[in-house]
N, C-alpha and C. Protein backbone atom coordinates (compact mmCIF):
# COMPACT_ATOMS: atom_id res chain seq x y z
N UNK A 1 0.83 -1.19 0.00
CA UNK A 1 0.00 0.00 0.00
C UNK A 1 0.88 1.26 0.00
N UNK A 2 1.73 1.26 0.98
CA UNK A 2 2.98 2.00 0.76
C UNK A 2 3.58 2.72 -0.47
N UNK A 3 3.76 1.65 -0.81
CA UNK A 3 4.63 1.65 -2.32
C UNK A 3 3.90 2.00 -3.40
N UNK A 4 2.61 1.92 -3.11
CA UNK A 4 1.68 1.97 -4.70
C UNK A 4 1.45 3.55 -4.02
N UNK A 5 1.30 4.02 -3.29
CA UNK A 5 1.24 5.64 -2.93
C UNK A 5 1.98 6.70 -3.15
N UNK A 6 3.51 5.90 -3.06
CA UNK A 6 4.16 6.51 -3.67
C UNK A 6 4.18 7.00 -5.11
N UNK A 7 4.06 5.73 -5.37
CA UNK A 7 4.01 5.67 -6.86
C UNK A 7 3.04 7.05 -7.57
N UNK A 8 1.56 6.82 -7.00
CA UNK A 8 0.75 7.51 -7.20
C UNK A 8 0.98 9.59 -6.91
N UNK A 9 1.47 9.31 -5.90
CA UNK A 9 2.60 10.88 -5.47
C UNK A 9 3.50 11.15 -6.43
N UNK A 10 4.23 10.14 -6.89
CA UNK A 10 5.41 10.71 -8.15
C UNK A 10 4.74 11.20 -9.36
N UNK A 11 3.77 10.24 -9.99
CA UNK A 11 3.39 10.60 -10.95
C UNK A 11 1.91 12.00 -10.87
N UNK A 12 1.77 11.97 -9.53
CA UNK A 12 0.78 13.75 -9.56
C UNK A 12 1.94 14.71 -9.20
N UNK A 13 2.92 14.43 -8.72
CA UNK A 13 3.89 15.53 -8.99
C UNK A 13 4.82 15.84 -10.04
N UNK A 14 4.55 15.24 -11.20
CA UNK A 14 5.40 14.88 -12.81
C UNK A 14 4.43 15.43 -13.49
N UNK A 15 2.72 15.79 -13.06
CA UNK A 15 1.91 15.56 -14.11
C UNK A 15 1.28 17.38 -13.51
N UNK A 16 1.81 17.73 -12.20
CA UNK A 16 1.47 18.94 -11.38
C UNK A 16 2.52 19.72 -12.69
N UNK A 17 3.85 19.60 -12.26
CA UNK A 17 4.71 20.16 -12.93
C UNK A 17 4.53 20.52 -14.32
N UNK A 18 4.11 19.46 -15.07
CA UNK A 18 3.73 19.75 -16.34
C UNK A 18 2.60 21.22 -17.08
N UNK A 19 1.77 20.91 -15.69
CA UNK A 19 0.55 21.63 -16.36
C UNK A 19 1.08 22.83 -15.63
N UNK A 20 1.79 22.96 -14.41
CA UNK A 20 2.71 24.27 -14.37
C UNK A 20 3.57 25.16 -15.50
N UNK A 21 4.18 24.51 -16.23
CA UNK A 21 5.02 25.08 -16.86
C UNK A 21 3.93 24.87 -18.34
N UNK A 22 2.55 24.10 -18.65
CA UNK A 22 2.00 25.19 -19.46
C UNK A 22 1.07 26.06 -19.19
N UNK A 23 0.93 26.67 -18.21
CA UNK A 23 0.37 27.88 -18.12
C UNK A 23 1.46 29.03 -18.45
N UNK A 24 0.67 30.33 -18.95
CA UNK A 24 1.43 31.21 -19.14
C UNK A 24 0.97 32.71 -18.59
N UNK A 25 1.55 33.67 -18.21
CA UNK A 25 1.52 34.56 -17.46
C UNK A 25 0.75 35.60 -17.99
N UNK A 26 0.55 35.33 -19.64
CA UNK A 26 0.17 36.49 -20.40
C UNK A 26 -1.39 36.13 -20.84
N UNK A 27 -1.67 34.76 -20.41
CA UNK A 27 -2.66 34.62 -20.41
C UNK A 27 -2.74 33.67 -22.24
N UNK A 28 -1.74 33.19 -22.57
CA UNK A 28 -1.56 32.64 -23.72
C UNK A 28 -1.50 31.12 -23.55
N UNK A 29 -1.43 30.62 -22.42
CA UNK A 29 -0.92 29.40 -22.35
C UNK A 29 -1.09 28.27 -23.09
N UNK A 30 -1.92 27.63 -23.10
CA UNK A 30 -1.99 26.39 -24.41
C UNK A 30 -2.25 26.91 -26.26
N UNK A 31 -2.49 28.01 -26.08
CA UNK A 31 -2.71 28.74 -27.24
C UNK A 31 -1.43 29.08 -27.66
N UNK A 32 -0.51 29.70 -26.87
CA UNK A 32 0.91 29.73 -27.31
C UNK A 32 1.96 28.64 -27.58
N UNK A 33 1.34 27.39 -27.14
CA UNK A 33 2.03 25.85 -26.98
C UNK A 33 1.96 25.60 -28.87
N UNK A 34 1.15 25.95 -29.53
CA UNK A 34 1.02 25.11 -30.40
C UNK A 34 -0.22 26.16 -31.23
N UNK A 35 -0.49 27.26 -30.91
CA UNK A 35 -0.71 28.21 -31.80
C UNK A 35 -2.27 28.75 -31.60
N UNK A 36 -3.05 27.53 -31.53
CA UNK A 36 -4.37 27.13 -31.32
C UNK A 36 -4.60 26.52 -30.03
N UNK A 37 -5.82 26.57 -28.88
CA UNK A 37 -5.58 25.22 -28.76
C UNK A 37 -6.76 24.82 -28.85
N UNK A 38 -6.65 23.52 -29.86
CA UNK A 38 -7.33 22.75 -30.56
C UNK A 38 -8.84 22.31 -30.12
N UNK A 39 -8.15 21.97 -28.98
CA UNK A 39 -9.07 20.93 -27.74
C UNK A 39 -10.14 21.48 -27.13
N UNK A 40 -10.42 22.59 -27.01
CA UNK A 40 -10.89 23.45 -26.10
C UNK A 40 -11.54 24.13 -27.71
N UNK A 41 -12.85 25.11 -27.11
CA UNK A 41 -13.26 25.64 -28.34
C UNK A 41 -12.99 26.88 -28.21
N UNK A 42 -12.30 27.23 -26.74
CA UNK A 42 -11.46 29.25 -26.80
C UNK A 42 -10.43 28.81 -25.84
N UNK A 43 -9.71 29.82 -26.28
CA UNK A 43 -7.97 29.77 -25.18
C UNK A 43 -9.01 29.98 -23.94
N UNK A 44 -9.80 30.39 -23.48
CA UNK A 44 -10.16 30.78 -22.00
C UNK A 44 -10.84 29.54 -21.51
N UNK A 45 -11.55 28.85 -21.85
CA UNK A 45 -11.91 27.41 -21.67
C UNK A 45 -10.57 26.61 -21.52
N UNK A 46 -9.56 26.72 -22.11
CA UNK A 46 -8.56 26.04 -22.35
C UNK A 46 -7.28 26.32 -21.16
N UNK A 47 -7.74 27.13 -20.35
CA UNK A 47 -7.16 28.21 -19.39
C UNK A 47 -7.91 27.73 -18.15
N UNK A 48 -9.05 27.69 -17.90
CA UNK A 48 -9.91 27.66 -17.05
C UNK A 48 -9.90 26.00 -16.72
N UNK A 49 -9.77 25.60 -18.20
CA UNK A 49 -9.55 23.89 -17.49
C UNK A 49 -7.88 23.27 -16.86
N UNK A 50 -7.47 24.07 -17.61
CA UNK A 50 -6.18 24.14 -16.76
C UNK A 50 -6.31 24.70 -15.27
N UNK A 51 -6.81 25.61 -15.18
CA UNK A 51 -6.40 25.81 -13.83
C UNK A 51 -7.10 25.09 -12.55
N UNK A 52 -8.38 24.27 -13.31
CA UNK A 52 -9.05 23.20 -12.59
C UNK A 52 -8.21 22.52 -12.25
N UNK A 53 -7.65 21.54 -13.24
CA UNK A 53 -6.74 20.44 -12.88
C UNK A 53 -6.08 20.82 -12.16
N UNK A 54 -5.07 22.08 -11.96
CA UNK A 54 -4.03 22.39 -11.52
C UNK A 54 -4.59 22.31 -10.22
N UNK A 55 -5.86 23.04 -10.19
CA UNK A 55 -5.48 23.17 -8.15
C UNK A 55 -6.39 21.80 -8.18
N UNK A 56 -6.46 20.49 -8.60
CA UNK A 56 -6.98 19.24 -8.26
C UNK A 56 -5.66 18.69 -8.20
N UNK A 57 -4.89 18.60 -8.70
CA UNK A 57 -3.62 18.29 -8.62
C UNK A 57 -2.87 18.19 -7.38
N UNK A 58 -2.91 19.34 -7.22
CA UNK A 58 -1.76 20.41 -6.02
C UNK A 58 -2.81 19.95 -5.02
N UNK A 59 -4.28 19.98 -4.58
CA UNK A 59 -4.58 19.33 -3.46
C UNK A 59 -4.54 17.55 -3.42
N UNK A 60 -4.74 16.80 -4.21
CA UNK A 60 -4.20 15.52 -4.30
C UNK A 60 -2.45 15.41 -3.70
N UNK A 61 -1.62 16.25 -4.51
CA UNK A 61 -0.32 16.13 -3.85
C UNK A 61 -0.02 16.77 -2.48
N UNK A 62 -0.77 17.78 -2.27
CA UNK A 62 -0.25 17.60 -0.67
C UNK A 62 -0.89 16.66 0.02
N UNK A 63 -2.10 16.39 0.24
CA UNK A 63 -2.57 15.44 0.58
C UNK A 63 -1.91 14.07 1.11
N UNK A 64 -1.67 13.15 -0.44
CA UNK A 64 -0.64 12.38 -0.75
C UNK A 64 0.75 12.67 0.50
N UNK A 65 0.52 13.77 0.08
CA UNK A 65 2.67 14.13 1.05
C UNK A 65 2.11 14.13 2.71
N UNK A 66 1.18 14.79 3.46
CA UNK A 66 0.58 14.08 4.42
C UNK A 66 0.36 12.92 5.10
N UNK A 67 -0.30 12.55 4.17
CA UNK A 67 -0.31 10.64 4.51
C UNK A 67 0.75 10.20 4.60
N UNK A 68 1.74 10.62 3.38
CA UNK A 68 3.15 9.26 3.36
C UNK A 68 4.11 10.04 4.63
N UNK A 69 4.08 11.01 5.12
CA UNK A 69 4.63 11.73 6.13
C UNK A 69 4.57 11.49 7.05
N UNK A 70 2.68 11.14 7.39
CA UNK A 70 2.15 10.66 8.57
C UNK A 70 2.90 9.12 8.80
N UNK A 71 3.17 8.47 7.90
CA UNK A 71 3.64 7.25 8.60
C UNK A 71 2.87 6.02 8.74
N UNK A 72 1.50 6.51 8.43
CA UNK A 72 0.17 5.64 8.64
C UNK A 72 0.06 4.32 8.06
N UNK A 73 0.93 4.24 6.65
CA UNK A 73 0.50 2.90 6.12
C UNK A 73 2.12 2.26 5.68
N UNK A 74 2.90 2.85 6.84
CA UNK A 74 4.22 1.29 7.00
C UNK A 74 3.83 0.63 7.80
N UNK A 75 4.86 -0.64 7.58
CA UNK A 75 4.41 -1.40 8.27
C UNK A 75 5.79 -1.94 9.01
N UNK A 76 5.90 -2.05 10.02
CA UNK A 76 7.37 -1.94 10.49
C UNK A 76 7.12 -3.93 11.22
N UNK A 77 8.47 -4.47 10.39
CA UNK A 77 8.40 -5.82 10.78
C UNK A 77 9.83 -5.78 11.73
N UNK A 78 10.41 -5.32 12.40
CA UNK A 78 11.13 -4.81 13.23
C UNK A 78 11.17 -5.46 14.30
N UNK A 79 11.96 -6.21 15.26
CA UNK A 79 11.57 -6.18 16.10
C UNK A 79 11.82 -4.71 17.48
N UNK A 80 11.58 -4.88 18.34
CA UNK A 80 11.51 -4.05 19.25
C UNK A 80 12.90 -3.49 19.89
N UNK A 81 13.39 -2.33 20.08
CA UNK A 81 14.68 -2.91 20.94
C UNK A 81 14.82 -3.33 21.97
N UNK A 82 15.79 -3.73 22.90
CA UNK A 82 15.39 -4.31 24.08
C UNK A 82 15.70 -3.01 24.63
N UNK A 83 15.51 -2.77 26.31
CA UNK A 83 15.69 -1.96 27.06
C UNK A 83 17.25 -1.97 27.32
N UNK A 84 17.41 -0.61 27.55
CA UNK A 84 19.01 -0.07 27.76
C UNK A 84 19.50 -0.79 29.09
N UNK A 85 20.40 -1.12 29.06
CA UNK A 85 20.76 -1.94 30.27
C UNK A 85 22.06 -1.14 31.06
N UNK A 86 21.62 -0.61 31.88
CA UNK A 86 23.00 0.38 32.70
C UNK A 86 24.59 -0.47 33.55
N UNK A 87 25.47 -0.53 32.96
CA UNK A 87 26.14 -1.20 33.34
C UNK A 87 26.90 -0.58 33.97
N UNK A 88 27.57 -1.19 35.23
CA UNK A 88 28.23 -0.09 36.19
C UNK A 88 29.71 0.19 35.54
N UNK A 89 30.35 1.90 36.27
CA UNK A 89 31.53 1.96 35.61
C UNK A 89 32.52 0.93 36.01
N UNK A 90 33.56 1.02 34.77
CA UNK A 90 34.27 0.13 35.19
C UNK A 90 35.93 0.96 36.67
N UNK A 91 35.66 -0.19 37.06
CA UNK A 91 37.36 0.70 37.83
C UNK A 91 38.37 -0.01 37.73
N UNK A 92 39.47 1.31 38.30
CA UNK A 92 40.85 1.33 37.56
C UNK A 92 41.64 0.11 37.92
N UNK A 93 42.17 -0.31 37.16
CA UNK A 93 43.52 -1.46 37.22
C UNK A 93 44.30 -0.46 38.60
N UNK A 94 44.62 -1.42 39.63
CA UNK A 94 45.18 -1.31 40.75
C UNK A 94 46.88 -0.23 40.52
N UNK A 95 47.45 -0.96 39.53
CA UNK A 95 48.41 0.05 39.45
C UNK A 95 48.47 0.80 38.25
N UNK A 96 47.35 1.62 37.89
CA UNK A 96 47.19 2.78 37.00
C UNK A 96 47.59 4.21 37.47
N UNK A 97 48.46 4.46 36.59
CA UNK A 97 48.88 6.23 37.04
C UNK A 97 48.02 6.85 36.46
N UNK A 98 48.21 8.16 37.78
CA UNK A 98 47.18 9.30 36.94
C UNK A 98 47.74 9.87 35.89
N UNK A 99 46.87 10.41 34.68
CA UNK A 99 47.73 11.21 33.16
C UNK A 99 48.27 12.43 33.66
N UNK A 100 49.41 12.90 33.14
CA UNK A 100 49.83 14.37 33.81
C UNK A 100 48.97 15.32 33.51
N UNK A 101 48.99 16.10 33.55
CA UNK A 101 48.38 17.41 32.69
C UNK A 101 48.87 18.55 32.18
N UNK A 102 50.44 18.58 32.50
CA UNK A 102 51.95 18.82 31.79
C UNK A 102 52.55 18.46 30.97
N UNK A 103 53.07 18.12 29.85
CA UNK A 103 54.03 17.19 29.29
C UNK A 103 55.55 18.21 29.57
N UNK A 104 56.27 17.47 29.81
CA UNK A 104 58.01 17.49 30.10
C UNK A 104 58.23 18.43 29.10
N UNK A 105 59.47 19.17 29.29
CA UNK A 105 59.70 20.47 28.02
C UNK A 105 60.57 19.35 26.70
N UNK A 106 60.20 19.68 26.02
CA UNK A 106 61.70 18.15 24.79
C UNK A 106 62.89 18.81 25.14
N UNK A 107 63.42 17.95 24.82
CA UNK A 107 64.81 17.85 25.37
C UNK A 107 65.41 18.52 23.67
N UNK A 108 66.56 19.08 23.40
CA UNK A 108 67.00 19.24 22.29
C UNK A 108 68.37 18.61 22.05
């Protein structure tokens, strides 16, 4: 389930992008793609259905990014860790010197 969500997230954010970059600022967008656009019987229909999809899109993908964020549908086959176990310090070997906190000047 996981995995097919993803899936489904990549390709509305491949297909978001797309219809991003054909809109256009001047208000030409699929009409400037290809001169006409065909499909639609006015650039403003052709505009207007674009910008449907677009914000159906963009709420599907956040959505999508929610859920897979939330965590909700892994499935963790893991086991558990065990509990931290406090082990006492260890002490010193009987004839351990203390470290200086000087070193000797070198000799030349």
């Amino acid at each position: 389930m996981y995995g097919t969500l993803k899936v489904v997230w990549s390709i509305v954010a491949i297909c978001l992008v797309v219809l991003i970059l054909l809109h256009s600022p001047k208000s030409d967008g699929l009409g400037g793609f290809s001169g006409q656009a065909q499909l639609f019987s006015s650039t403003k229909s052709a505009e207007t259905a674009l910008n449907r999809i677009t914000w159906f899109l963009t709420a599907a993908f956040l959505g999508l990014t929610v859920v897979l964020s939330g965590g909700w549908f892994t499935t963790s086959t893991l086991p558990a860790p065990p509990a931290a176990q406090v082990s006492p310090a260890p002490k010193p070997a009987p004839d351990a010197q203390p470290i200086p906190l000087s070193l000797p000047a070198p000799t030349p």
